[in-house]
PDB file of N, CA and C in Angstrom:
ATOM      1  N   UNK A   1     -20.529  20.471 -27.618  1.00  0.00           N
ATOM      2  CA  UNK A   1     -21.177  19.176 -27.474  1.00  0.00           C
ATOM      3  C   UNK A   1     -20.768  18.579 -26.134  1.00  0.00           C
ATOM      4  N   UNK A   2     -21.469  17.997 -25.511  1.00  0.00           N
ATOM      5  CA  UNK A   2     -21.526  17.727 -23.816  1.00  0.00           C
ATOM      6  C   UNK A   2     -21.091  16.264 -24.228  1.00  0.00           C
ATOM      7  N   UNK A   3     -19.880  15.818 -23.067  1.00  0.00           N
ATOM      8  CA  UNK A   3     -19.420  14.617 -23.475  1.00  0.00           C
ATOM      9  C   UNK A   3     -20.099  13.846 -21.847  1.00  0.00           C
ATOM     10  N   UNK A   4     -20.255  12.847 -22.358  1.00  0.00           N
ATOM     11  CA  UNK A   4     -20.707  11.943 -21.031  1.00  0.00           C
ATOM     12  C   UNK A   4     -19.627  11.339 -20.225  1.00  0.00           C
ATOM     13  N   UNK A   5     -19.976  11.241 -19.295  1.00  0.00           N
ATOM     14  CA  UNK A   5     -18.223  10.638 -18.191  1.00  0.00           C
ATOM     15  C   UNK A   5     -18.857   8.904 -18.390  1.00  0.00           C
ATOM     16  N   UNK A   6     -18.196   7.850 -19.382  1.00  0.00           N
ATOM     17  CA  UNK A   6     -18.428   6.625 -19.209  1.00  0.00           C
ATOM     18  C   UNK A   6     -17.889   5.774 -17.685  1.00  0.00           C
ATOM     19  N   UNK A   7     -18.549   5.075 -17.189  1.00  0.00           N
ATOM     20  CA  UNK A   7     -17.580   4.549 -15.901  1.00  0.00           C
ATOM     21  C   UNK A   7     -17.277   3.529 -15.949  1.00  0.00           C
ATOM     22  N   UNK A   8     -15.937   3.092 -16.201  1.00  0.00           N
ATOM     23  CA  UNK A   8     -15.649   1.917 -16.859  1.00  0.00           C
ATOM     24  C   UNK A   8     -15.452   0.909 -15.402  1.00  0.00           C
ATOM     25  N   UNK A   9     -16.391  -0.133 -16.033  1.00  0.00           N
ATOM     26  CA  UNK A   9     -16.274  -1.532 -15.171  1.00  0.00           C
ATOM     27  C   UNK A   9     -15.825  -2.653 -15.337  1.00  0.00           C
ATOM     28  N   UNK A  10     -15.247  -3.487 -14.168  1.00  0.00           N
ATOM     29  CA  UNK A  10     -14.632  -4.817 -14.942  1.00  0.00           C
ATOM     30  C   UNK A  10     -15.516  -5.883 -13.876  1.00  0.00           C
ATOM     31  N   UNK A  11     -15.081  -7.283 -14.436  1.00  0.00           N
ATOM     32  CA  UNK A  11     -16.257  -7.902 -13.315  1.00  0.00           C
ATOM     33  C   UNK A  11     -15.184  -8.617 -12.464  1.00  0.00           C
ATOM     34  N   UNK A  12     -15.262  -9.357 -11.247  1.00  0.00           N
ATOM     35  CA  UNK A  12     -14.414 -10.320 -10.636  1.00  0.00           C
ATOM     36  C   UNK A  12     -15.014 -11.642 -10.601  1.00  0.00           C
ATOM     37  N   UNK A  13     -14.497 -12.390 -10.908  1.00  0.00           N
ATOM     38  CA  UNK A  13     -15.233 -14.174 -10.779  1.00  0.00           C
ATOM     39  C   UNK A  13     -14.338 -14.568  -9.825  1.00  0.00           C
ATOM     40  N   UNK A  14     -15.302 -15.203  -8.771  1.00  0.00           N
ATOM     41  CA  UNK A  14     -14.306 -16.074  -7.686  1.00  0.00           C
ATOM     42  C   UNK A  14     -15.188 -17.410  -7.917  1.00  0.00           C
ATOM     43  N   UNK A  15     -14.464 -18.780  -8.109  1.00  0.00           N
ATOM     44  CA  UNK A  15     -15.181 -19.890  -8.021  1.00  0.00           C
ATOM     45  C   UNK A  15     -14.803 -20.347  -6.028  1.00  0.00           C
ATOM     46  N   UNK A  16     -15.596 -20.989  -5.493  1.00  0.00           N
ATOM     47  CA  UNK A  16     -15.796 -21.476  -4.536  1.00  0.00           C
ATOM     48  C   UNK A  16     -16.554 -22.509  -4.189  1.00  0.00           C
ATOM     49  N   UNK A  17     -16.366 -23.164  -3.189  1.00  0.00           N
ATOM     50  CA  UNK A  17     -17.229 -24.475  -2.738  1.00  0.00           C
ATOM     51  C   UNK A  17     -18.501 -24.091  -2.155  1.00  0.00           C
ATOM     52  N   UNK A  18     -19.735 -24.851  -2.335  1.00  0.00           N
ATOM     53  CA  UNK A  18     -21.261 -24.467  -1.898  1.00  0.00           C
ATOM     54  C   UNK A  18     -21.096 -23.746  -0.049  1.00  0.00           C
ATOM     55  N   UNK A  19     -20.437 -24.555   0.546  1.00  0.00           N
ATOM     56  CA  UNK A  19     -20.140 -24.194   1.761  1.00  0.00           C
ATOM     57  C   UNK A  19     -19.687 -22.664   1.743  1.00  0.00           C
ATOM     58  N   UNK A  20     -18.849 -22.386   1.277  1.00  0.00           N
ATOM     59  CA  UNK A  20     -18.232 -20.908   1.460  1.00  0.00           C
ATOM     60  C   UNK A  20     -19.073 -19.927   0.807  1.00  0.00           C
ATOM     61  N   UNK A  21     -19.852 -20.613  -0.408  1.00  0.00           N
ATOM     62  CA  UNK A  21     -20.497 -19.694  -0.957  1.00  0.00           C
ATOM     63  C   UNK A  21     -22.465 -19.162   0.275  1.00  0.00           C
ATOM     64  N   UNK A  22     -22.634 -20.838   0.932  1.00  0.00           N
ATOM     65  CA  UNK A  22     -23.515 -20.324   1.430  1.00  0.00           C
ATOM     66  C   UNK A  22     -23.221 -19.050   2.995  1.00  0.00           C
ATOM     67  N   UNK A  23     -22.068 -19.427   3.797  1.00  0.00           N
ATOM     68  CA  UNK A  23     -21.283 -18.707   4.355  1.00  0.00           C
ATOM     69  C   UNK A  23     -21.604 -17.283   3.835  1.00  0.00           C
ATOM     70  N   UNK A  24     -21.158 -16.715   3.106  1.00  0.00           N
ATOM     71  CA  UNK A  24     -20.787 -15.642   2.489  1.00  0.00           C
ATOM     72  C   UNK A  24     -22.458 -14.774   2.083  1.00  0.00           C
ATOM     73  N   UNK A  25     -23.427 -15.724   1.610  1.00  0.00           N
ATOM     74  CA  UNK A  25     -24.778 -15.258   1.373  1.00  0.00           C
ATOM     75  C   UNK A  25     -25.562 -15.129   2.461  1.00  0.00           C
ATOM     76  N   UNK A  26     -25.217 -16.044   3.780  1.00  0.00           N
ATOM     77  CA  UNK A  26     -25.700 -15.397   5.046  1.00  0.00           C
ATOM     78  C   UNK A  26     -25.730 -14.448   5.754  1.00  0.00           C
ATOM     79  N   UNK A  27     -23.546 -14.054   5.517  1.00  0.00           N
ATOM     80  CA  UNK A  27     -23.461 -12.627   6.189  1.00  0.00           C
ATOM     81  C   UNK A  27     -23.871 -11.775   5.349  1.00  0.00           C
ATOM     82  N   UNK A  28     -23.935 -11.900   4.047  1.00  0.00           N
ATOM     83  CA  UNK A  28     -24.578 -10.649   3.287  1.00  0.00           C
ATOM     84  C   UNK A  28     -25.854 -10.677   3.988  1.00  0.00           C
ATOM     85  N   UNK A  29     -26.642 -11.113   3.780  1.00  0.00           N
ATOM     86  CA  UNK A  29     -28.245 -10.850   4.477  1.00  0.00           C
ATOM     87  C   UNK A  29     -28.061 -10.740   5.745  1.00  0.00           C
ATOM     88  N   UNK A  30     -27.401 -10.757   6.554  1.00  0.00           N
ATOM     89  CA  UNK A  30     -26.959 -10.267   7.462  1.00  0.00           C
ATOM     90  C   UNK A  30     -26.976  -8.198   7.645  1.00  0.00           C
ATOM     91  N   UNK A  31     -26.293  -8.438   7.148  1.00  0.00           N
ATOM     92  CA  UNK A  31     -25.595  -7.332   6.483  1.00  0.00           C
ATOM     93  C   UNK A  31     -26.497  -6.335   6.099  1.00  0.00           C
ATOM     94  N   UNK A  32     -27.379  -6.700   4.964  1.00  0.00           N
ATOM     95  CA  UNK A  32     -28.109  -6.313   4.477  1.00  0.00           C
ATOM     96  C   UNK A  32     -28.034  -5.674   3.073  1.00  0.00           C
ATOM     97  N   UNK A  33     -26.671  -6.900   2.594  1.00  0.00           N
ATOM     98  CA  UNK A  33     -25.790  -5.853   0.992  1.00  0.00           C
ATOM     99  C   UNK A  33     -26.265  -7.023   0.261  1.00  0.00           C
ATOM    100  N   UNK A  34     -26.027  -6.996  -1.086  1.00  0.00           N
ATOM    101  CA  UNK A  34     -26.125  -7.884  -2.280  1.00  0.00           C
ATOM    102  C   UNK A  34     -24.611  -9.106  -1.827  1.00  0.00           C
ATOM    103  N   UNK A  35     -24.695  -9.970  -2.374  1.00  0.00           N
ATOM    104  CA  UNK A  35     -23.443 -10.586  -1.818  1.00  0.00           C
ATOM    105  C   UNK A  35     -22.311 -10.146  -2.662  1.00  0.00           C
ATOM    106  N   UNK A  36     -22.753  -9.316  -4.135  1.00  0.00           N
ATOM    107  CA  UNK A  36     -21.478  -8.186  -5.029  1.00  0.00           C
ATOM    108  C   UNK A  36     -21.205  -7.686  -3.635  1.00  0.00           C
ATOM    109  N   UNK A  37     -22.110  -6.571  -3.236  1.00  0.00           N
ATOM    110  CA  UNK A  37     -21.522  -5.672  -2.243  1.00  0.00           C
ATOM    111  C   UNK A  37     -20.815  -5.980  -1.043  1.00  0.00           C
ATOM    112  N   UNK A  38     -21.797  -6.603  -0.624  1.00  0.00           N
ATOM    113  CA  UNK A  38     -20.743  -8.088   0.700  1.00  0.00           C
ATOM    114  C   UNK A  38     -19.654  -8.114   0.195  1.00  0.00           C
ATOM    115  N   UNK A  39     -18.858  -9.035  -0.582  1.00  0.00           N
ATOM    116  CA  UNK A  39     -17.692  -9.034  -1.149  1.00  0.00           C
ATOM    117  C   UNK A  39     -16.738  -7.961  -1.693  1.00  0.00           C
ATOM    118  N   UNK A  40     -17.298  -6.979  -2.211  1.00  0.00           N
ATOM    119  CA  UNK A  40     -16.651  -5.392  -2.623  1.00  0.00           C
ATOM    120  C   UNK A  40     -16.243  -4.800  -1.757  1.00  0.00           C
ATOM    121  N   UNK A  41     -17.293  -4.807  -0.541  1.00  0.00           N
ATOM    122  CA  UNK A  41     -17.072  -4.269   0.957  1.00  0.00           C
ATOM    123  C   UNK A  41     -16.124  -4.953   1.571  1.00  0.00           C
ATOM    124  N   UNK A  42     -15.706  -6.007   1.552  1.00  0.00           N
ATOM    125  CA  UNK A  42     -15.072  -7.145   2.387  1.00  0.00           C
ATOM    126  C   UNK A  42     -13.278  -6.909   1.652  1.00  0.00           C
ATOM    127  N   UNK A  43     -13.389  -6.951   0.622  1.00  0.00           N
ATOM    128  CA  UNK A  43     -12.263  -6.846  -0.019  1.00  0.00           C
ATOM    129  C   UNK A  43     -11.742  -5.562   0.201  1.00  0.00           C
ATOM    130  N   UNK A  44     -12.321  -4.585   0.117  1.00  0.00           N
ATOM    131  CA  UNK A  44     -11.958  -3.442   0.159  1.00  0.00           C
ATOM    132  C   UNK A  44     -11.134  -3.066   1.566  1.00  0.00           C
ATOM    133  N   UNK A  45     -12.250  -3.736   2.636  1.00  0.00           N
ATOM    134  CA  UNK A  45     -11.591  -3.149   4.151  1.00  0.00           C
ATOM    135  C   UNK A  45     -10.594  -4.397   3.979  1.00  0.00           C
ATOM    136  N   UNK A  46     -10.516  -5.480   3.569  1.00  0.00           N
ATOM    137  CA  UNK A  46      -8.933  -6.179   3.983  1.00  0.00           C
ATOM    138  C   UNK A  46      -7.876  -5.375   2.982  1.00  0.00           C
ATOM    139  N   UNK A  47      -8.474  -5.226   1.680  1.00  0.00           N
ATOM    140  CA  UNK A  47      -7.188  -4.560   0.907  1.00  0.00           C
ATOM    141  C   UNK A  47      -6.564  -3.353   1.342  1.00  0.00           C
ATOM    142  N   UNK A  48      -7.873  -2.264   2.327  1.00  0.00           N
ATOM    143  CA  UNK A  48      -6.901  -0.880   2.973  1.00  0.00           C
ATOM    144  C   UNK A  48      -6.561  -1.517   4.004  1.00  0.00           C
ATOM    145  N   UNK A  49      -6.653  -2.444   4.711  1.00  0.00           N
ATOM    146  CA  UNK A  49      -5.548  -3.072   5.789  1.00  0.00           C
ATOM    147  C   UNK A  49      -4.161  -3.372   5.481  1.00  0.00           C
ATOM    148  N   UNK A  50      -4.176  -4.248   4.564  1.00  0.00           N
ATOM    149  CA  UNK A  50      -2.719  -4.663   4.003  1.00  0.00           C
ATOM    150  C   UNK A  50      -1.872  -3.283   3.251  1.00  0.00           C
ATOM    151  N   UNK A  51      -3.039  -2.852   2.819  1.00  0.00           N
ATOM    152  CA  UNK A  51      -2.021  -1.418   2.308  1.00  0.00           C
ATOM    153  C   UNK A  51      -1.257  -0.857   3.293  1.00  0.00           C
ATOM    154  N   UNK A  52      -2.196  -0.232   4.258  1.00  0.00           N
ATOM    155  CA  UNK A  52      -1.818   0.571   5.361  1.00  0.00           C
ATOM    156  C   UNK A  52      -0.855  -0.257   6.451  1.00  0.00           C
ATOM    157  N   UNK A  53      -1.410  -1.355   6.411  1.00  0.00           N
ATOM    158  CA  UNK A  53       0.155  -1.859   6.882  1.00  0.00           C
ATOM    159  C   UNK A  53       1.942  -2.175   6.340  1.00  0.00           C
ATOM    160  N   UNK A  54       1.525  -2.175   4.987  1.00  0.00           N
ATOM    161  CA  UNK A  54       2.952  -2.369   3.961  1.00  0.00           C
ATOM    162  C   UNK A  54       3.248  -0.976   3.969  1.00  0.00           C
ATOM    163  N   UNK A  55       1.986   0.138   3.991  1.00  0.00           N
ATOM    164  CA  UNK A  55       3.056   1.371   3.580  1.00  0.00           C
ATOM    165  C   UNK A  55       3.367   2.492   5.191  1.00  0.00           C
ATOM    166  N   UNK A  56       2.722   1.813   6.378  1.00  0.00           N
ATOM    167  CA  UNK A  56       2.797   2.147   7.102  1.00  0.00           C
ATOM    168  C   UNK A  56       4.025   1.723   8.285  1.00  0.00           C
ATOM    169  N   UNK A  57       5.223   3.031   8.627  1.00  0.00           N
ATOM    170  CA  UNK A  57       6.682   2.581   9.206  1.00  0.00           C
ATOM    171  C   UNK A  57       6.004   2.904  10.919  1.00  0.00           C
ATOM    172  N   UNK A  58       5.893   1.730  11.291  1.00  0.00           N
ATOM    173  CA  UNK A  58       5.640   1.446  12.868  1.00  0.00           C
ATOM    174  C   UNK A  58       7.064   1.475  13.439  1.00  0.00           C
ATOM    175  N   UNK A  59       7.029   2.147  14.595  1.00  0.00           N
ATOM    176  CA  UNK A  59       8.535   2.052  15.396  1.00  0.00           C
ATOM    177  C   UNK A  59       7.796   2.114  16.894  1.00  0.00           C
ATOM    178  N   UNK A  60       9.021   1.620  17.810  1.00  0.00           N
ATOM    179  CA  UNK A  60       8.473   1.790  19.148  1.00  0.00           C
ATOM    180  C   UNK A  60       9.348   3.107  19.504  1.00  0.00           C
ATOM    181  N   UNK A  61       9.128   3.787  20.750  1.00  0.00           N
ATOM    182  CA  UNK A  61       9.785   5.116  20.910  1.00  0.00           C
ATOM    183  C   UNK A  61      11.170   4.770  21.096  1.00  0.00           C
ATOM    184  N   UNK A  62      11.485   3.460  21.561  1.00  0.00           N
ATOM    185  CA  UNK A  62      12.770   3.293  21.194  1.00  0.00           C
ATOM    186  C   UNK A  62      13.653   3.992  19.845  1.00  0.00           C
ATOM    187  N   UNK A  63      12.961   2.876  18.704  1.00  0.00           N
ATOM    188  CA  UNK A  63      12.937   3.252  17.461  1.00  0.00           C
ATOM    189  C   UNK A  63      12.861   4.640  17.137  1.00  0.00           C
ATOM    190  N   UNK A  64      11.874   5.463  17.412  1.00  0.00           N
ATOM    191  CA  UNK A  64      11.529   6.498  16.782  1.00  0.00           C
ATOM    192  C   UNK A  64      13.096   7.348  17.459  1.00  0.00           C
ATOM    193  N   UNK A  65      13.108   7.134  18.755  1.00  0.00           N
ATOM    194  CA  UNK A  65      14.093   8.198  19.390  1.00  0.00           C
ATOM    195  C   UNK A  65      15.545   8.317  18.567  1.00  0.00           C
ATOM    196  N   UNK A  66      15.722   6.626  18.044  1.00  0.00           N
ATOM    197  CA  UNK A  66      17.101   6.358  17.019  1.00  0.00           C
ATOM    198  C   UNK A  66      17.063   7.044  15.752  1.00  0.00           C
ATOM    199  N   UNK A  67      15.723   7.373  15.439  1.00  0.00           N
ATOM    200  CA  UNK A  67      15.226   7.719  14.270  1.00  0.00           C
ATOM    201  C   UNK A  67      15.830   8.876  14.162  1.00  0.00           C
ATOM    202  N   UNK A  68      15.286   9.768  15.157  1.00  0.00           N
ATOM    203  CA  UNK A  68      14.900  11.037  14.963  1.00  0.00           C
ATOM    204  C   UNK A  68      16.770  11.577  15.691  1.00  0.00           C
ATOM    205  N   UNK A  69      17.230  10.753  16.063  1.00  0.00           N
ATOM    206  CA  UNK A  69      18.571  11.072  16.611  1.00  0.00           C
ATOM    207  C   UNK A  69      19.502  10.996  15.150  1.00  0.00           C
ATOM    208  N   UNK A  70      19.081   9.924  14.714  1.00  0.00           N
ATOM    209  CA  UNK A  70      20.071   9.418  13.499  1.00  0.00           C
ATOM    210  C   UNK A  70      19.705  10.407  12.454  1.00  0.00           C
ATOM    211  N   UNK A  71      18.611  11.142  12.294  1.00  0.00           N
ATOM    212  CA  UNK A  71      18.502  12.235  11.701  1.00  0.00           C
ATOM    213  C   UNK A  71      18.951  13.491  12.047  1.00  0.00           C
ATOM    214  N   UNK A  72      18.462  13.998  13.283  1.00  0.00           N
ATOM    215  CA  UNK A  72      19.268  14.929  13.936  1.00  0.00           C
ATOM    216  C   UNK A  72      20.911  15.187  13.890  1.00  0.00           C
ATOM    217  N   UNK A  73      21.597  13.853  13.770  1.00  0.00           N
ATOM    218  CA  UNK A  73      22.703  13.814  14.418  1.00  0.00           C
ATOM    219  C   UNK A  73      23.788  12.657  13.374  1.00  0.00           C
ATOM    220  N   UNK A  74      23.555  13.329  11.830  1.00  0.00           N
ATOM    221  CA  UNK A  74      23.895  12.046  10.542  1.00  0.00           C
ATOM    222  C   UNK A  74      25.423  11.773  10.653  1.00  0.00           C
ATOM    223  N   UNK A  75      25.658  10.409  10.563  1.00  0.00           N
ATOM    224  CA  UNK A  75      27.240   9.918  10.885  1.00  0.00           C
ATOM    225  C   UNK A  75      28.163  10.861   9.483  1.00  0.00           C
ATOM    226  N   UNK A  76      29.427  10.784   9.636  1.00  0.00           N
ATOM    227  CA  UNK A  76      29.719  11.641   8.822  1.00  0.00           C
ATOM    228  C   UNK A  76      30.005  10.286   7.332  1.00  0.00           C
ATOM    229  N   UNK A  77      29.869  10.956   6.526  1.00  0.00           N
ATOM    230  CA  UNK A  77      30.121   9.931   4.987  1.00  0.00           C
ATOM    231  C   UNK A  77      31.220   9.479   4.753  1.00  0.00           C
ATOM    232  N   UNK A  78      31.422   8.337   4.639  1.00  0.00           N
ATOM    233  CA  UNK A  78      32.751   7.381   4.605  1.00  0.00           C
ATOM    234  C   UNK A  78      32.815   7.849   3.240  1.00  0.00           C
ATOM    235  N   UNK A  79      34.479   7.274   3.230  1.00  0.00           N
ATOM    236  CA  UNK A  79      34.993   7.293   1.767  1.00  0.00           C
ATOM    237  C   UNK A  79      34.141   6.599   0.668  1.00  0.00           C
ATOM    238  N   UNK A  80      33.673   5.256   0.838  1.00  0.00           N
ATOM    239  CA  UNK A  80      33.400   4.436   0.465  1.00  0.00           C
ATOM    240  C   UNK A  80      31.337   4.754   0.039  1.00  0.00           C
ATOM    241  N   UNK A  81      30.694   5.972   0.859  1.00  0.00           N
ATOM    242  CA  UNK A  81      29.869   6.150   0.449  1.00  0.00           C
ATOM    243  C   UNK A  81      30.262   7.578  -0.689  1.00  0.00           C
ATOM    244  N   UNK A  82      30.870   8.624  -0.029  1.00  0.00           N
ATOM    245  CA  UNK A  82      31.142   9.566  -1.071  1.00  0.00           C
ATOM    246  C   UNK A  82      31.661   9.318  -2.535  1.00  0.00           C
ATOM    247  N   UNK A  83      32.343   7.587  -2.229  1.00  0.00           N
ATOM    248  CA  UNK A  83      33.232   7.487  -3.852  1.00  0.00           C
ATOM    249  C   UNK A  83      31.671   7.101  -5.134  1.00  0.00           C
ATOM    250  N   UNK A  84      30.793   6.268  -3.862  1.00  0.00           N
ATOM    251  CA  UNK A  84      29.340   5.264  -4.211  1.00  0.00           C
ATOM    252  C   UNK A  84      28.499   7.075  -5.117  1.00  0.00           C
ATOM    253  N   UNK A  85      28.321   8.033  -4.670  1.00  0.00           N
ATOM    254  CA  UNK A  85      27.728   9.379  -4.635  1.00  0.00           C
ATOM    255  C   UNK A  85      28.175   9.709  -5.885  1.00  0.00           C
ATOM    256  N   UNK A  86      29.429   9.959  -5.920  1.00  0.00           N
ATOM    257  CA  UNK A  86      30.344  10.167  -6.820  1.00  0.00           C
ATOM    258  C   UNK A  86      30.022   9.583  -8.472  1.00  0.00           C
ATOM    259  N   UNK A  87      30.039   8.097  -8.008  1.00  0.00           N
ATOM    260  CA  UNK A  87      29.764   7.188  -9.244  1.00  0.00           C
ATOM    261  C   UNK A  87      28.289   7.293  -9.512  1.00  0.00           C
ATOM    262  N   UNK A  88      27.319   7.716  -9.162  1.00  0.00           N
ATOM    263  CA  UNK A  88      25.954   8.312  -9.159  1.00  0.00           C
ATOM    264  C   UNK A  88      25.905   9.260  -9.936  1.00  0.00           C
ATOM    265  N   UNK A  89      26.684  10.135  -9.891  1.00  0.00           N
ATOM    266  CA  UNK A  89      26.236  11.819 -10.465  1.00  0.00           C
ATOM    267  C   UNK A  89      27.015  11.073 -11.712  1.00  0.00           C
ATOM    268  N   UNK A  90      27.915  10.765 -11.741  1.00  0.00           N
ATOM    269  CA  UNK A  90      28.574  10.426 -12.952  1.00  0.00           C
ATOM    270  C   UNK A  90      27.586   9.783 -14.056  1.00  0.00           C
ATOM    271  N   UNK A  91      26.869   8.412 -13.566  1.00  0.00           N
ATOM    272  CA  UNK A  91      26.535   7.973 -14.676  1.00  0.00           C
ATOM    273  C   UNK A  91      24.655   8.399 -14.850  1.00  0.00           C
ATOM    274  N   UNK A  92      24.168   9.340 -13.611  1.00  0.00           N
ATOM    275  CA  UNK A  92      22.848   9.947 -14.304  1.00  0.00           C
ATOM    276  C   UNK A  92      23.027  11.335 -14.916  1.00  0.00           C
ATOM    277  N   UNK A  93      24.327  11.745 -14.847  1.00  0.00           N
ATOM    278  CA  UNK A  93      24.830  13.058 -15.826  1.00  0.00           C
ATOM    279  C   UNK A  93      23.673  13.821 -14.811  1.00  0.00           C
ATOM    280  N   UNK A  94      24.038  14.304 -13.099  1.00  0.00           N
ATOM    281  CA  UNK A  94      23.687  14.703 -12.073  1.00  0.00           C
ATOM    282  C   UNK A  94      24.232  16.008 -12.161  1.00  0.00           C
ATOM    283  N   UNK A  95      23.786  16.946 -11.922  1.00  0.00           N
ATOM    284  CA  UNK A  95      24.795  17.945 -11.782  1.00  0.00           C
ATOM    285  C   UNK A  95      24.768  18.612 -10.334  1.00  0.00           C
ATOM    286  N   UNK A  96      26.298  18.826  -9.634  1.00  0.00           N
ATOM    287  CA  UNK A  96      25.917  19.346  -8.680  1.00  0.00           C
ATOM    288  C   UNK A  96      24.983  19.864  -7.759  1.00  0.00           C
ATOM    289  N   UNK A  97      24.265  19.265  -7.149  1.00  0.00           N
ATOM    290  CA  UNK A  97      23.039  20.368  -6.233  1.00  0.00           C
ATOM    291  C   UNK A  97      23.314  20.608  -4.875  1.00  0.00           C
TER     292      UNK A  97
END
């Protein structure tokens, strides 16, 4: 028996003032989208902006050079981090790796 793929939808309500709302119905016809799509579209490219900027690590080559040095070249582990390591394996029952 052939199952159908349902596509589940939810709706968004934004209330707004006549002003913003006529704003918003111009650039859609503009545009040439429904003002759903106007807005779906609109949200979408600011929401992969903010993503890509929160999950995105910008450095200047300064930065990167410290980066890639401080990786290259790791300080050796204080007491005080090996004891921190230590108390780690202990209480996730870690086993040596």
């Amino acid at each position: 028996m052939a199952t159908s793929a349902k596509r589940k939808e939810t709706r968004l309500v934004a209330r707004t003032s006549s002003e913003i709302q006529e704003i918003i119905q111009r650039a859609a016809d503009y545009s040439g989208a429904t003002v759903s799509q106007f807005l779906i579209d609109s949200a979408m490219e600011k929401a992969r902006n903010v993503i890509e900027r929160t999950e995105t690590l910008n450095l200047s080559m300064a930065g990167a050079d410290a980066l890639f040095n401080a990786l290259e070249n790791p300080p050796k582990a204080s007491a005080k981090l090996l004891k921190a390591a230590k108390r780690y394996k202990e209480t996730v029952n870690v086993l040596n790796h």
